[in-house]
C-alpha atoms as a PDB file:
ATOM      1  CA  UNK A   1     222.595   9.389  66.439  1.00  0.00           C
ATOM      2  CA  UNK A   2     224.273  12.569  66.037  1.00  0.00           C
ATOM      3  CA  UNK A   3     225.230  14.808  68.951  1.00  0.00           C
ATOM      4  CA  UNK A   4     224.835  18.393  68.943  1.00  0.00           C
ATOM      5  CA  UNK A   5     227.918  20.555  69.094  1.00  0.00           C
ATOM      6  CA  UNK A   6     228.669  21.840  72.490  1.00  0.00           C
ATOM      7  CA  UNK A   7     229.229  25.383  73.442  1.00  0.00           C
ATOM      8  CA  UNK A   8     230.608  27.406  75.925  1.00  0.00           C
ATOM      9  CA  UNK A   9     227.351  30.142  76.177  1.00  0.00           C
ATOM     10  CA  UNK A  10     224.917  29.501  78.665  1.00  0.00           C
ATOM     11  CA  UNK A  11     221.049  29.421  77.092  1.00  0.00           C
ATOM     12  CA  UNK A  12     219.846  32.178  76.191  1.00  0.00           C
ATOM     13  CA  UNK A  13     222.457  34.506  75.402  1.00  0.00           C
ATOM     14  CA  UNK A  14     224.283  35.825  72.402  1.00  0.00           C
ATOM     15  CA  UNK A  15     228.031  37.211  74.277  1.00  0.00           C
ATOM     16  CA  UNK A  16     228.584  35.956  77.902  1.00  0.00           C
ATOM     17  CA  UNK A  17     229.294  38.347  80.061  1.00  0.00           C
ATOM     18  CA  UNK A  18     232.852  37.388  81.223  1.00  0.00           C
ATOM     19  CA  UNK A  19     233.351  37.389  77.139  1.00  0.00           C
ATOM     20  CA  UNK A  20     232.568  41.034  77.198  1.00  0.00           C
ATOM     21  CA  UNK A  21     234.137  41.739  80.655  1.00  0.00           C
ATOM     22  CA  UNK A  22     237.738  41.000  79.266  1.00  0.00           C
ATOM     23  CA  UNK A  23     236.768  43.385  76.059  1.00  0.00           C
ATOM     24  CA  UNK A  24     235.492  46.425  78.313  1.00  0.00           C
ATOM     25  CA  UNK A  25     237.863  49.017  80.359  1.00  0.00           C
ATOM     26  CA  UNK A  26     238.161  48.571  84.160  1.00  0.00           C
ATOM     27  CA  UNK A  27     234.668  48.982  85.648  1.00  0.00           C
ATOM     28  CA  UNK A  28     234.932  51.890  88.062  1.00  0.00           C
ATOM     29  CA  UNK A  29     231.540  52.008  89.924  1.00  0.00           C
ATOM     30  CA  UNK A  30     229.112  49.395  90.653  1.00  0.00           C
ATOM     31  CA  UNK A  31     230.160  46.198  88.856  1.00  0.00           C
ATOM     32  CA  UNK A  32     226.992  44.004  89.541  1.00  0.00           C
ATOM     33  CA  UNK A  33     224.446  46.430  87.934  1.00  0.00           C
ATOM     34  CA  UNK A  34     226.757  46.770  84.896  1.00  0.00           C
ATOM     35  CA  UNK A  35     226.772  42.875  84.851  1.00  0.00           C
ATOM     36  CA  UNK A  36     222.976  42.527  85.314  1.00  0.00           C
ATOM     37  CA  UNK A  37     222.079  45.528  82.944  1.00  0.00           C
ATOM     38  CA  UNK A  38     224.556  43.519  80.223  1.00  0.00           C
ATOM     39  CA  UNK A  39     222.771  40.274  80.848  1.00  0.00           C
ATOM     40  CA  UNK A  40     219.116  42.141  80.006  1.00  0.00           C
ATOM     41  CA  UNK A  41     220.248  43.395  77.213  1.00  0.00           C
ATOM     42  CA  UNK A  42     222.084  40.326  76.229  1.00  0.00           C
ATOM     43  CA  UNK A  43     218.824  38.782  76.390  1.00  0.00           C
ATOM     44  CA  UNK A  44     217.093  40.559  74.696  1.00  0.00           C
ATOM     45  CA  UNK A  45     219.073  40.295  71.701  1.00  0.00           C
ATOM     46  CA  UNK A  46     219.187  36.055  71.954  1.00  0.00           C
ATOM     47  CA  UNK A  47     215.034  36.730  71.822  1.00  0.00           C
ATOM     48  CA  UNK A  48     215.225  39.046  68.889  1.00  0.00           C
ATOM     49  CA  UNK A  49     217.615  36.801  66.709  1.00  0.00           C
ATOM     50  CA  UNK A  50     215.464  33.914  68.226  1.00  0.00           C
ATOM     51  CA  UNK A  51     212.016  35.082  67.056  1.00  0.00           C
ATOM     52  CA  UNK A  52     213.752  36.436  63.971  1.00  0.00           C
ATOM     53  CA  UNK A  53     214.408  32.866  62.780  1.00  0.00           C
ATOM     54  CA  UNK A  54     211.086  31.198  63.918  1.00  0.00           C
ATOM     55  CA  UNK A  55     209.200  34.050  61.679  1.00  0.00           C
ATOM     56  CA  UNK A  56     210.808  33.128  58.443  1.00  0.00           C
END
């Protein structure tokens, strides 16, 4: 039976946040609510595109 493909993005997201962390400038204040805030948002797009495709 056929496999799959692999990937490198945990479920349930779109970008992985150390993806975007090597695209964004040095974070100056507090790095773990920038990294949680990304990972709602993240989310939330994975559930948009998600329910995008199950509609149609």
């Amino acid at each position: 039976m056929n496999e799959p493909p692999q990937t490198k993005r945990p479920p349930g997201t779109t970008i992985p946040w150390e993806e975007k962390l090597k695209e964004m400038p040095p974070i100056v204040g507090d790095r773990e609510l920038v990294e949680r805030v990304w990972k709602q948002t993240d989310s939330l797009g994975y559930l948009y595109i998600y329910f995008c495709l199950l509609g149609f």
